[in-house]
Protein backbone atom coordinates (compact mmCIF):
# COMPACT_ATOMS: atom_id res chain seq x y z
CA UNK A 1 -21.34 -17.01 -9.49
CA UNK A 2 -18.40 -14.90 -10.10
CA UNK A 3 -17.65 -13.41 -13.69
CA UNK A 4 -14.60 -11.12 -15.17
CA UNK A 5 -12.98 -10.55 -18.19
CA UNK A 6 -9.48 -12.31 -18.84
CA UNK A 7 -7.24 -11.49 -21.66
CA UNK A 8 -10.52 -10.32 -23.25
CA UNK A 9 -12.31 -13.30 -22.89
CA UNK A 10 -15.37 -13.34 -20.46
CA UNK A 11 -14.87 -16.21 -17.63
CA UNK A 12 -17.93 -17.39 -15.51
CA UNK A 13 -17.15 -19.58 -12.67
CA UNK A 14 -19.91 -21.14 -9.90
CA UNK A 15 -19.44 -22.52 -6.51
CA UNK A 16 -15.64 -21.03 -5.76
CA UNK A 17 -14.20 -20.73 -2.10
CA UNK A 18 -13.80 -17.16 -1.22
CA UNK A 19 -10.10 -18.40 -0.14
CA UNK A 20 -9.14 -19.42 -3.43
CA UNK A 21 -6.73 -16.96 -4.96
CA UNK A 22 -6.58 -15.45 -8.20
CA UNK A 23 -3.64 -17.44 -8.85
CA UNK A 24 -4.84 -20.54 -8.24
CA UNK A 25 -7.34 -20.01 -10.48
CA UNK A 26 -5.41 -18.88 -13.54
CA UNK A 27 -2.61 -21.85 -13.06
CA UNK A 28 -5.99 -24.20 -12.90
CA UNK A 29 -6.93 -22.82 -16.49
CA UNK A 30 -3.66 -23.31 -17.71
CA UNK A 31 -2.44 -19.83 -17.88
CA UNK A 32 0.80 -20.73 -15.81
CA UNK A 33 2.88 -17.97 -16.85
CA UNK A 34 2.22 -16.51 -13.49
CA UNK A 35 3.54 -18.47 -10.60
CA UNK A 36 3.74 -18.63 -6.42
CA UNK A 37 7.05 -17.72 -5.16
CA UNK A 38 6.72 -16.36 -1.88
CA UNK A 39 2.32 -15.97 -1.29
CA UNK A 40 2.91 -12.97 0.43
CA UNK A 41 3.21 -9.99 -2.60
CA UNK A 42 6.60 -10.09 -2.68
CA UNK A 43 8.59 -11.24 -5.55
CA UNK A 44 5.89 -10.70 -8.06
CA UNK A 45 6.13 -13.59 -9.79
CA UNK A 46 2.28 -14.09 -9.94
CA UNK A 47 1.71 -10.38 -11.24
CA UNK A 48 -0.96 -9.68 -13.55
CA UNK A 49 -2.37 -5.87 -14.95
CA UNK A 50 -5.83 -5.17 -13.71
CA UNK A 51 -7.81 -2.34 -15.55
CA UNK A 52 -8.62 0.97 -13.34
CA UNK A 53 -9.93 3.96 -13.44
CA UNK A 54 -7.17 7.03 -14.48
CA UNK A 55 -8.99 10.31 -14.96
CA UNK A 56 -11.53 9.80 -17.92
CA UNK A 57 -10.44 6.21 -19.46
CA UNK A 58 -8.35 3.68 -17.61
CA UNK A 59 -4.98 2.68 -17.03
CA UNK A 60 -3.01 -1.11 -16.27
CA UNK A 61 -2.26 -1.64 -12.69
CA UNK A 62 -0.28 -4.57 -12.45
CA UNK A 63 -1.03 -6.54 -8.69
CA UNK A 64 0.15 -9.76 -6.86
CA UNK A 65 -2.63 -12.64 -8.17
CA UNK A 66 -1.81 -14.46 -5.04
CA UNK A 67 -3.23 -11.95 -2.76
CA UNK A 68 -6.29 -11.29 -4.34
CA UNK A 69 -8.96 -13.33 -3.29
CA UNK A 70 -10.98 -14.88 -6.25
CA UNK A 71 -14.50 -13.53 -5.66
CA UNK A 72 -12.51 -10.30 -5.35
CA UNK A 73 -12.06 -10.66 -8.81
CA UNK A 74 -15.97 -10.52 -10.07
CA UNK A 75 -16.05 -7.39 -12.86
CA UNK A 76 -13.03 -7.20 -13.72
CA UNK A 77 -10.73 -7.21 -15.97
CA UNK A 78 -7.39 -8.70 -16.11
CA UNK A 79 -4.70 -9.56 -18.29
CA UNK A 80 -2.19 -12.01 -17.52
CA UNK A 81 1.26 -12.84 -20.00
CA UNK A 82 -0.28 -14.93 -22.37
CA UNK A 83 -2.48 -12.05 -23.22
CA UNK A 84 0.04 -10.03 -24.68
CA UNK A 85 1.12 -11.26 -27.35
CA UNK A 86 -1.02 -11.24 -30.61
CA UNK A 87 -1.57 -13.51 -33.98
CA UNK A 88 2.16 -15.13 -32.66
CA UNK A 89 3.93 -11.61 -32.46
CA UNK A 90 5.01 -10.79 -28.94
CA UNK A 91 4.62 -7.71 -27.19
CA UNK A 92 7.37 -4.98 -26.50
CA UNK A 93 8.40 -5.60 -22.99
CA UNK A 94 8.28 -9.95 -24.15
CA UNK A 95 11.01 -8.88 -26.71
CA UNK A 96 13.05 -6.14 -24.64
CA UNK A 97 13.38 -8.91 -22.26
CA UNK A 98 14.73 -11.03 -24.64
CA UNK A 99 16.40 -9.10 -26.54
CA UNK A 100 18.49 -7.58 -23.54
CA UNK A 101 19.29 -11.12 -22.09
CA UNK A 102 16.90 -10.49 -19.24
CA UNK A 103 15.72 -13.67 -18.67
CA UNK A 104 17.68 -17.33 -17.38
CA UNK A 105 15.27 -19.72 -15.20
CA UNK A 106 12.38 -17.78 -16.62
CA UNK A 107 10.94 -18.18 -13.26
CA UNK A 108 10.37 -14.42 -12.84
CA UNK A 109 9.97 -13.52 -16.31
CA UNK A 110 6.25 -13.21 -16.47
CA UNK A 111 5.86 -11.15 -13.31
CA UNK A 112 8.74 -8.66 -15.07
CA UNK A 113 7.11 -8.37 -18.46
CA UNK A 114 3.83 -7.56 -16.55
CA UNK A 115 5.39 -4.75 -14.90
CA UNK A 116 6.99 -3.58 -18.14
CA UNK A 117 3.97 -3.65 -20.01
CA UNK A 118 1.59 -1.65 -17.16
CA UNK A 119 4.41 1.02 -17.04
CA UNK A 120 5.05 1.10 -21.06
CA UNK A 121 1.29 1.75 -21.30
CA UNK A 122 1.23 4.24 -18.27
CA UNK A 123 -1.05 7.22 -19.44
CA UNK A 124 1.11 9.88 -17.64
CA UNK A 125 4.39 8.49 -18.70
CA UNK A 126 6.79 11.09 -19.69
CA UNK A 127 10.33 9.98 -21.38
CA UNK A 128 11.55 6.17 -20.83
CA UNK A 129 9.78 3.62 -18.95
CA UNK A 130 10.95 4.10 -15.13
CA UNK A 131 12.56 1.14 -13.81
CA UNK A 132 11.48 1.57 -10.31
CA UNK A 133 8.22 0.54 -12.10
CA UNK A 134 9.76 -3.09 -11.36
CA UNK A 135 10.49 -2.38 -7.39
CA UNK A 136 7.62 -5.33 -6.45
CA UNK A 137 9.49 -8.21 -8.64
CA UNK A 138 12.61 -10.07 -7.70
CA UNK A 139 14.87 -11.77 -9.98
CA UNK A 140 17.63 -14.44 -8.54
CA UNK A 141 19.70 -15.66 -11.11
CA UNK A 142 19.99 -13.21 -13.95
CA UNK A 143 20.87 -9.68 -12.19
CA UNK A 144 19.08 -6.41 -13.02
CA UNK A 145 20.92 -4.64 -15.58
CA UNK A 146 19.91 -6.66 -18.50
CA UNK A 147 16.40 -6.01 -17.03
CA UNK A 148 16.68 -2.63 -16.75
CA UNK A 149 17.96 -2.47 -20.49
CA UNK A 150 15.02 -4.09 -20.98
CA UNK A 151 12.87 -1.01 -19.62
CA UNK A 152 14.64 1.67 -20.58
CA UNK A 153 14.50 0.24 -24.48
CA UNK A 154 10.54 0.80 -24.39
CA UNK A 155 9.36 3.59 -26.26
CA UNK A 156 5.42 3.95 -27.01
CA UNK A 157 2.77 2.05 -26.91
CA UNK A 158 2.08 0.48 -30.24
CA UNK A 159 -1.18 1.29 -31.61
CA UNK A 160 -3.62 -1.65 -31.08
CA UNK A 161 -6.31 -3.58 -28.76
CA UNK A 162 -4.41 -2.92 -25.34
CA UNK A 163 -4.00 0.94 -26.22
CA UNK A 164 -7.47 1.39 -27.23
CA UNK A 165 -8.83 -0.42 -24.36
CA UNK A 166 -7.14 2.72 -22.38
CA UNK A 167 -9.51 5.63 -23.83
CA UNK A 168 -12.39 3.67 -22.21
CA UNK A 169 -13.41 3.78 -18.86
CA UNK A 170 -13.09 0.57 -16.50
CA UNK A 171 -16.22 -0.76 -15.39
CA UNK A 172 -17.84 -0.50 -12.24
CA UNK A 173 -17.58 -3.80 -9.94
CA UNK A 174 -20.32 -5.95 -9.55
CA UNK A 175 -22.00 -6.46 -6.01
CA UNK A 176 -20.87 -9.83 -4.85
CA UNK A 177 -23.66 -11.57 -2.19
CA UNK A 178 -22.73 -15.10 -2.08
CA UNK A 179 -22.24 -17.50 1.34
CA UNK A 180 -19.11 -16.63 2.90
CA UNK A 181 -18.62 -13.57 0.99
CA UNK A 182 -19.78 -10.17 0.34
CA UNK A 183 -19.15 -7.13 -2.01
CA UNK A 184 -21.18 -4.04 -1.43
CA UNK A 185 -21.58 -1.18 -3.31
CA UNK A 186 -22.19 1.36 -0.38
CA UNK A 187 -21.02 2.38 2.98
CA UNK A 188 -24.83 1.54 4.52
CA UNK A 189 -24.82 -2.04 3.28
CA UNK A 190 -21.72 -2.91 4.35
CA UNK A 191 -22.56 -1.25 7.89
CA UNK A 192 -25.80 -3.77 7.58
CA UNK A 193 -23.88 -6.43 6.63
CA UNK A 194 -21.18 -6.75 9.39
CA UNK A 195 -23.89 -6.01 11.94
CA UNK A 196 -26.15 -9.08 10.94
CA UNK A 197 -22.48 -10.92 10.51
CA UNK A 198 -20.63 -10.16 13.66
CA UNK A 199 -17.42 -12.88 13.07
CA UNK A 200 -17.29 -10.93 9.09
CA UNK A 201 -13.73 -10.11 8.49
CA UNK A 202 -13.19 -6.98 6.84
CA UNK A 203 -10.95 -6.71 3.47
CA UNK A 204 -10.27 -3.82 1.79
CA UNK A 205 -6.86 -4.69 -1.01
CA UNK A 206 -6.22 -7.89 1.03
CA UNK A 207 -2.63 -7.56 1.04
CA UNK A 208 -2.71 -8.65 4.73
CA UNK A 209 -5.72 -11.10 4.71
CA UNK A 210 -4.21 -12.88 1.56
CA UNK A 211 -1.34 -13.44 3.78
CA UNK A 212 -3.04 -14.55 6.58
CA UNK A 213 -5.21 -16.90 4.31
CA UNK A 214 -2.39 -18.11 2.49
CA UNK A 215 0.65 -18.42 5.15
CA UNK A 216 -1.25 -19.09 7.69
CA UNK A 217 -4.32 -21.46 6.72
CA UNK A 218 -6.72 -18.43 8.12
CA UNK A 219 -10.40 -19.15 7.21
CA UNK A 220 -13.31 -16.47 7.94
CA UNK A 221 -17.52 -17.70 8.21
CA UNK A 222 -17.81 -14.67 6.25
CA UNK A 223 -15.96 -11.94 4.25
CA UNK A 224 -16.65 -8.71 3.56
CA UNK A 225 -14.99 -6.47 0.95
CA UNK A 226 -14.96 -2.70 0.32
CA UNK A 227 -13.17 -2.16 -2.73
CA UNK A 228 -16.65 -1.81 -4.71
CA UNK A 229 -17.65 1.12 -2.51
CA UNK A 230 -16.92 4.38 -4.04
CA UNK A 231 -17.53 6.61 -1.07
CA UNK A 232 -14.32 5.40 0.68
CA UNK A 233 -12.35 6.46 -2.32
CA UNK A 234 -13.58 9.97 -2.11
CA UNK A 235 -10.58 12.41 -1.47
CA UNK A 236 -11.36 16.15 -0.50
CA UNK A 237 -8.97 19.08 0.42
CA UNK A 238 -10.27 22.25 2.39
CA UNK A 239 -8.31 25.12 4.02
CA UNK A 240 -8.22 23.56 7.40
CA UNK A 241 -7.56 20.01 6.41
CA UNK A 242 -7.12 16.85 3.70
CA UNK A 243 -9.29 13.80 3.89
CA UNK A 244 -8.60 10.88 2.37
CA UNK A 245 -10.99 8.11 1.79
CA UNK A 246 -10.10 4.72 3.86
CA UNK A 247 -10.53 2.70 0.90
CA UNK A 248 -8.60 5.11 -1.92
CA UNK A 249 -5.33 2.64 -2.82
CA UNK A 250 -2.11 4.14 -1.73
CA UNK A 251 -1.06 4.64 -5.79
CA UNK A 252 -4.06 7.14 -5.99
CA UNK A 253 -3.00 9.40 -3.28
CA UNK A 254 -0.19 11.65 -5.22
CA UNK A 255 -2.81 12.23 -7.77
CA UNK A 256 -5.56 12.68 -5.68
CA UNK A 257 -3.50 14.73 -2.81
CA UNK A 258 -1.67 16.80 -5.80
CA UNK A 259 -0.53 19.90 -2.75
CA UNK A 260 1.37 16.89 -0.15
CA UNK A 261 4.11 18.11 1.34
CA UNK A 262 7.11 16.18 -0.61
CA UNK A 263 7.98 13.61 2.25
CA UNK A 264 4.39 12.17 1.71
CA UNK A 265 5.84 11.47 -2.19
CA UNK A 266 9.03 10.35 -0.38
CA UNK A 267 7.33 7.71 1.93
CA UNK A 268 5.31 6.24 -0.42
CA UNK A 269 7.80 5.38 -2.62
CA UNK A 270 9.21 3.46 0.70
CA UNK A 271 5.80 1.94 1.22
CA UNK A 272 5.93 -1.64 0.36
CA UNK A 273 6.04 -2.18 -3.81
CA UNK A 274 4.05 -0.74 -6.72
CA UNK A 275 2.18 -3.89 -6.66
CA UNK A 276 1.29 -3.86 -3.21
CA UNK A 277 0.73 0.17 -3.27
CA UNK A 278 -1.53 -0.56 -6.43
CA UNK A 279 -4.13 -3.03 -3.53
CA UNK A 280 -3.55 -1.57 -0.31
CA UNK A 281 -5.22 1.18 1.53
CA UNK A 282 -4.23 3.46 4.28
CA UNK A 283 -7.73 2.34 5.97
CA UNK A 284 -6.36 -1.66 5.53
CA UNK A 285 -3.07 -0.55 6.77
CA UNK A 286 -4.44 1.30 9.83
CA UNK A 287 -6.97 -1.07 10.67
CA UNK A 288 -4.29 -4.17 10.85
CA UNK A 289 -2.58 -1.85 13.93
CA UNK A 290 0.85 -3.84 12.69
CA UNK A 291 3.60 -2.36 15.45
CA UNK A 292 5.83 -2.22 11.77
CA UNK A 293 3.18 -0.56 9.80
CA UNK A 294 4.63 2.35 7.47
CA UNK A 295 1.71 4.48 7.64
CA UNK A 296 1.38 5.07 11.22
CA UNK A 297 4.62 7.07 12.06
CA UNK A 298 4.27 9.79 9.67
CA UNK A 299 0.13 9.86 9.83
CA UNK A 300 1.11 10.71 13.91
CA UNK A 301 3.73 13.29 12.67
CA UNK A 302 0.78 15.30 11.27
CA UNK A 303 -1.80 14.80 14.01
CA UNK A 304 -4.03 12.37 11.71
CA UNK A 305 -7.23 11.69 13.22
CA UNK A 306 -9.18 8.38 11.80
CA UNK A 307 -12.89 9.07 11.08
CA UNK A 308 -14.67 5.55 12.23
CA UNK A 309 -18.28 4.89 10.51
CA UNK A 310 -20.77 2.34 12.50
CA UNK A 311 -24.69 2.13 12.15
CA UNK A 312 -25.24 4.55 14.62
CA UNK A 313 -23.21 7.64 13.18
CA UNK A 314 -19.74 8.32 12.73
CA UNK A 315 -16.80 9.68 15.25
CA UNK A 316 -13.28 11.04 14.91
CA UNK A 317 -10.44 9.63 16.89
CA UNK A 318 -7.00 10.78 17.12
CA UNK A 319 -4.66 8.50 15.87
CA UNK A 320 -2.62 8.14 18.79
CA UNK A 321 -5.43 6.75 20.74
CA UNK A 322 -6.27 4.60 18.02
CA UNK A 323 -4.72 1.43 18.89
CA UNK A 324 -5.15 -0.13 22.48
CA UNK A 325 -2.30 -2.82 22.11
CA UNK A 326 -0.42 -5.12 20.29
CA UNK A 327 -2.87 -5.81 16.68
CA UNK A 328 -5.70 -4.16 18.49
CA UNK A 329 -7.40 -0.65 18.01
CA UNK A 330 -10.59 1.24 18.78
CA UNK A 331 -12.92 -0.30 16.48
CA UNK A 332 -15.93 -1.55 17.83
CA UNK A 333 -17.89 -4.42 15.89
CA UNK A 334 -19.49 -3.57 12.99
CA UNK A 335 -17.61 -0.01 12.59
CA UNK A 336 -15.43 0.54 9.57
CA UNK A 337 -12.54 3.26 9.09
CA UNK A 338 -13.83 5.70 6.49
CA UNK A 339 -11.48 8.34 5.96
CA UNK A 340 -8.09 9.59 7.52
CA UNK A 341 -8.43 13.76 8.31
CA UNK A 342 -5.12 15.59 8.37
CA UNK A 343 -4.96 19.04 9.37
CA UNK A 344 -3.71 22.30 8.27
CA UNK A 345 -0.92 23.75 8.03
CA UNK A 346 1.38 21.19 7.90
CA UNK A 347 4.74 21.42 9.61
CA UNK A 348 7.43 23.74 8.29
CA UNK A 349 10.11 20.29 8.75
CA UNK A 350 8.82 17.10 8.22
CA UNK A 351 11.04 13.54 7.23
CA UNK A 352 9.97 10.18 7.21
CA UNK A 353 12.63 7.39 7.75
CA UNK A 354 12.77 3.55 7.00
CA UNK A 355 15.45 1.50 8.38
CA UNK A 356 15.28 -1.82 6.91
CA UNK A 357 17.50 -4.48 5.13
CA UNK A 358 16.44 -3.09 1.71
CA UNK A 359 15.54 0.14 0.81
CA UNK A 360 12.64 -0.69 -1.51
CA UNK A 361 10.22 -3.35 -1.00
CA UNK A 362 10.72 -4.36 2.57
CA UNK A 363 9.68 -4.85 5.68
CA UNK A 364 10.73 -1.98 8.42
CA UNK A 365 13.06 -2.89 11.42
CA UNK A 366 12.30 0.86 12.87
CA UNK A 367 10.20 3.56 10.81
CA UNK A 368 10.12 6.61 12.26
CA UNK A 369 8.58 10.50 11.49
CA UNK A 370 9.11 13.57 13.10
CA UNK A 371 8.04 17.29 12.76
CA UNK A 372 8.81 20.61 14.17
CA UNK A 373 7.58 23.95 14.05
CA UNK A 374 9.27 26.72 15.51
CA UNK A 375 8.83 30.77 16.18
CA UNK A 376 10.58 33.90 15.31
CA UNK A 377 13.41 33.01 17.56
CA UNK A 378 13.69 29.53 17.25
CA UNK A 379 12.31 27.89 19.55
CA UNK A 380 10.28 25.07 19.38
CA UNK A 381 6.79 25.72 19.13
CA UNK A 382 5.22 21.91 18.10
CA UNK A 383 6.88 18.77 18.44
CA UNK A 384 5.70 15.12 17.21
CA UNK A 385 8.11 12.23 17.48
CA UNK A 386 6.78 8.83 16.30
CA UNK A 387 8.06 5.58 15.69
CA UNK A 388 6.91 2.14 14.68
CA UNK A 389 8.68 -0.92 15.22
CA UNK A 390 9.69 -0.41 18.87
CA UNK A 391 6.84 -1.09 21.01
CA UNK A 392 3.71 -3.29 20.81
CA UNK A 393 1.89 -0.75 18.53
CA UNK A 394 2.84 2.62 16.70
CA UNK A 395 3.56 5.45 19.38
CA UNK A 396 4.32 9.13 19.62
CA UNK A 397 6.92 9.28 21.98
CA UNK A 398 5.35 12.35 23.89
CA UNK A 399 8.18 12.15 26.58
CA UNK A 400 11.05 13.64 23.74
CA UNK A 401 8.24 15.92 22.11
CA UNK A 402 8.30 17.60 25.90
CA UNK A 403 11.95 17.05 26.06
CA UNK A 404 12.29 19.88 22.94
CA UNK A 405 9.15 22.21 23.42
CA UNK A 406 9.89 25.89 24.41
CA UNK A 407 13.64 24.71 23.80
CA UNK A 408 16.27 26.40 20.83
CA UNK A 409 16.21 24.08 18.08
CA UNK A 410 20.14 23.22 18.06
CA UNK A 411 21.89 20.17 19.16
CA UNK A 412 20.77 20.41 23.02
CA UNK A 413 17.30 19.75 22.52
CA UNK A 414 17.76 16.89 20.50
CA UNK A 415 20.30 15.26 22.96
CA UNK A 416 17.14 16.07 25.56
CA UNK A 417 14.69 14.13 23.10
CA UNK A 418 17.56 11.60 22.98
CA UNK A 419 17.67 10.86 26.61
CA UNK A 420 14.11 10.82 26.71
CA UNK A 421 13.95 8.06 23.84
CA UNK A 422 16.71 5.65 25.95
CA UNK A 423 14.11 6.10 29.06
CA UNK A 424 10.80 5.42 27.01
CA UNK A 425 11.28 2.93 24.61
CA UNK A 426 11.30 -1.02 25.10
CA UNK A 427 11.75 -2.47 22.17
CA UNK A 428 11.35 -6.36 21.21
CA UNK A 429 14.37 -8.18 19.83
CA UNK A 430 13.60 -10.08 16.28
CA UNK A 431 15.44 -11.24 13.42
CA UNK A 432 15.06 -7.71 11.76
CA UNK A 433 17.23 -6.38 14.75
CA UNK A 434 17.99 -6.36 18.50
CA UNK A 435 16.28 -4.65 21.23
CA UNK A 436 19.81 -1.99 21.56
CA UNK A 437 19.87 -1.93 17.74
CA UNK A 438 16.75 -0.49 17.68
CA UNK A 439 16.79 1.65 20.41
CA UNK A 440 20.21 3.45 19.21
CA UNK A 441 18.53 3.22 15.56
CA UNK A 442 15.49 5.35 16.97
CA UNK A 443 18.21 8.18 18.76
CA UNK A 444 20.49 8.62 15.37
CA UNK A 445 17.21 9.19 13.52
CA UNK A 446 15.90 12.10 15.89
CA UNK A 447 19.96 13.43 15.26
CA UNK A 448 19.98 12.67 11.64
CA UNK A 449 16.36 15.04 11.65
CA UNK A 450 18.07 18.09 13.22
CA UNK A 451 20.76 17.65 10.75
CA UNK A 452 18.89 17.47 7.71
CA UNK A 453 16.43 20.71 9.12
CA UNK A 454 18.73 22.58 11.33
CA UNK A 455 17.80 25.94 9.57
C-alpha cells in the first residue's frame, strides 16, 4: 500500500508497479495539468512542488513527476496545478502568466506556474522571484520574455493555506517493504536488504533509473531506495576536510557546504536543472560512472575520495580509481556510496567548465576542472587536470598534471599540458561533437584556465 498527501487530500493506493511513475498516476486521477514531454526531466512539463525540509519548517521543491517512481512517492506530500488555485480564485504565478501573455499551446504552462509558485514561496527569497528558478522548463511556441514578466511581477506570498503549510515541518517518509520494492529508513537495513537481494537496483533521486525505466523499458526484480535514510544526508565540515552525505540532493549542498569555494556555486548552477538538482545526488551521480557526468571532473580537481559502506565495514577510495571502465566502478555487491570526503585546503585556482549546446540544462559534450597551486616563486607545486566526456569514464589526465609540476606557471607549461592532452586523450565521436572537436575543446580549456588565473 502506498499513501501521500496530494493537494491536501490524503491518497491511498494498493497493488501499484514500482515502475509506474508519478505522472502516470496523477494523469490516471484526472489531474492532467501535468503532462510527458520528453520522460527524461527535461522540459518540465510534468513538474509538481514536493514539500521538504528547509531549516525548521519546510519549503516547495518543485521535481519532474515522470522520474519519480510511484512507491517513491509514499509520505509525501505534493501539490500539483490544480492545487493552487482556491474557492475559483487562481494563484499568483496562474495570473502573472496570464496576465503577461505567457502562455499559447498551454502545453508547458503547468510545469511553468509550478516553478513560479515553488520560487514565489521560497523561504530565503530576497527581492523578485529569480527567473533562473525556471532553467528545468522549456517553452516552444510562446518565447521567454512574457514568461519572465511573469516572474519578475511576483511579489509575496499571500497569506493563506500554502504559506502556513511552510512554518511546519515536512514529515518523515514512511518505510516502504513491498515485493519489488523497498524504502529503508537506515544505512544497516538497506546493507541487509541488497545482501539478501543481490539483482536489487539501487535508487537514490532516480533521475537516471526513471530514464532507464521509462526510455528504455528497464525493469528491476527488486528496488531499493535511499532517499528515506537520513544518515546519507548528513553533511559535516572539519579542519582537514568536508563530507558530504551520498544521499544529500545537490540543491542542499550550498546551504549545507555554506564555506565552498565559489566555483562549487558556479558548477552547480551548470548541473543539470533546478528540478533535476532538487532529486539527484552526488552519490546517484557517482555511482552511474556516466563518461559525461558533471560531478566527476571537478570532485577529481579536489582529490575527492568516495567513502563505500558494505556489511562488513566501510573503506575510502580515491576517486580516480573509482571507476574501472565504461558505466562500471568499484562497488562490490551489496556496498553503497555513503559520503564523498574532500580535503583541505582547497586549491588557491580552481574553474569548472561545461561545453555544451546550451548553457543551462544540458547535457555536456566535454566538462572539464582543473586546479593549481603554486609556491613563492611560482612554480607549480599541485596540479589536477580532469575531464569528462573524452574517454570511456571520467579521468585525470595525470600525463599534463606532470607536464606543469615544478614548471613557472606562464604560457609554457600550459602548451606542455597541451601537448600532453593531444598524446593522451581518445575521444569518441557522437552527435554532441567529433572526436578532433573534442580533443581541441579539452586544449583551449587548459589555455582558457591560465588565462582566467595567470596571477
Amino acid at each position: 500500500m502506498i499513501a501521500f498527501r496530494l493537494n491536501g487530500e490524503l491518497v491511498t493506493l494498493r497493488d501499484a508497479p514500482s515502475h509506474i511513475t508519478l505522472l502516470e498516476c496523477l494523469r490516471a486521477r484526472g489531474l492532467t495539468g501535468a503532462k510527458e514531454g520528453c520522460a527524461e526531466g527535461e522540459c518540465g512539463a510534468c513538474a509538481v512542488a514536493l514539500v521538504a525540509p528547509h531549516d525548521r519548517g519546510s519549503t516547495y521543491r518543485v521535481i519532474n513527476s515522470c522520474l519519480m517512481l510511484l512507491p517513491m512517492a509514499a509520505g509525501r506530500e505534493i501539490y500539483t496545478v490544480e492545487g493552487l488555485a482556491h474557492d475559483g480564485t487562481l494563484a499568483d504565478a496562474q495570473q502573472a502568466m496570464a496576465a503577461a501573455g505567457g502562455s499559447q499551446c498551454g502545453y508547458c504552462t503547468p510545469g511553468f506556474v509550478m516553478s513560479l509558485f515553488a520560487e514565489q514561496y521560497r523561504p530565503d527569497r530576497v527581492g523578485p522571484c529569480d527567473p533562473l528558478a525556471l532553467a528545468g522548463n522549456l517553452c516552444r511556441c510562446t518565447g521567454y520574455r512574457p514568461i519572465r514578466d511573469a516572474a519578475l511581477s511576483l511579489g509575496a506570498p499571500p497569506a493563506g493555506a500554502l504559506r502556513d503549510r511552510l512554518a511546519q515541518p515536512a514529515l518523515p517518509l514512511d518505510v516502504v517493504h513491498a515485493a519489488d520494492f523497498s524504502r529503508p529508513s537506515s544505512l544497516s537495513d538497506a546493507l541487509a536488504i541488497l545482501e539478501t537481494n543481490p539483482d536489487a537496483k539501487i535508487v537514490a533521486g532516480a533521475t537516471d533509473v526513471g530514464v532507464e525505466s521509462n526510455l528504455r523499458h528497464r525493469r528491476w526484480p527488486h528496488l531499493v531506495s535511499l532517499d528515506a535514510i537520513e544518515e546519507l544526508r548528513a553533511c559535516s565540515e572539519r579542519d582537514d576536510e568536508i563530507r558530504i552525505g551520498a544521499g544529500l540532493p545537490l540543491s542542499d549542498i550550498p546551504s549545507r557546504w555554506s564555506g565552498a569555494p565559489a566555483v562549487v556555486h558556479e558548477w552547480l548552477t551548470l548541473f543539470a536543472s533546478p528540478l533535476i538538482r532538487n532529486r539527484a545526488t552526488l552519490g546517484g551521480n557517482l555511482a552511474t560512472a556516466s563518461p559525461i557526468g558533471d560531478s566527476a571532473p571537478l570532485l577529481l580537481a579536489l582529490d575527492a575520495r568516495v567513502e563505500i559502506a558494505g556489511r562488513s565495514g566501510s573503506r575510502v577510495v580515491p576517486l580516480d580509481r573509482f571507476f574501472t571502465g565504461y558505466r562500471q566502478t568499484t562497488l562490490q555487491p551489496a556496498e553503497v556510496i555513503a559520503a564523498i570526503r574532500i580535503p583541505k585546503p582547497w586549491p588557491s585556482r580552481l574553474a569548472f567548465y561545461k561545453v555544451a549546446k546550451r548553457r543551462l540544462d544540458d547535457i555536456s559534450t566535454v566538462a572539464a576542472a582543473m586546479a593549481v597551486d603554486c609556491d613563492a616563486h611560482g612554480r607549480v607545486t599541485r596540479a589536477r587536470v580532469a575531464f569528462g566526456g573524452v574517454a570511456a569514464t571520467p579521468l585525470r589526465v595525470t600525463a599534463a598534471e606532470d607536464a606543469m609540476l615544478g614548471e613557472r606557471w606562464n604560457e609554457r607549461a600550459v602548451a606542455r599540458a597541451g601537448d600532453a592532452l593531444d598524446r593522451m586523450l581518445t575521444p569518441l565521436s557522437d552527435h554532441r561533437g567529433s572526436s578532433a572537436y573534442r580533443r581541441a575543446v579539452s586544449r583551449s580549456l587548459v589555455e582558457k584556465f591560465w588565462w582566467e588565473h595567470r596571477s
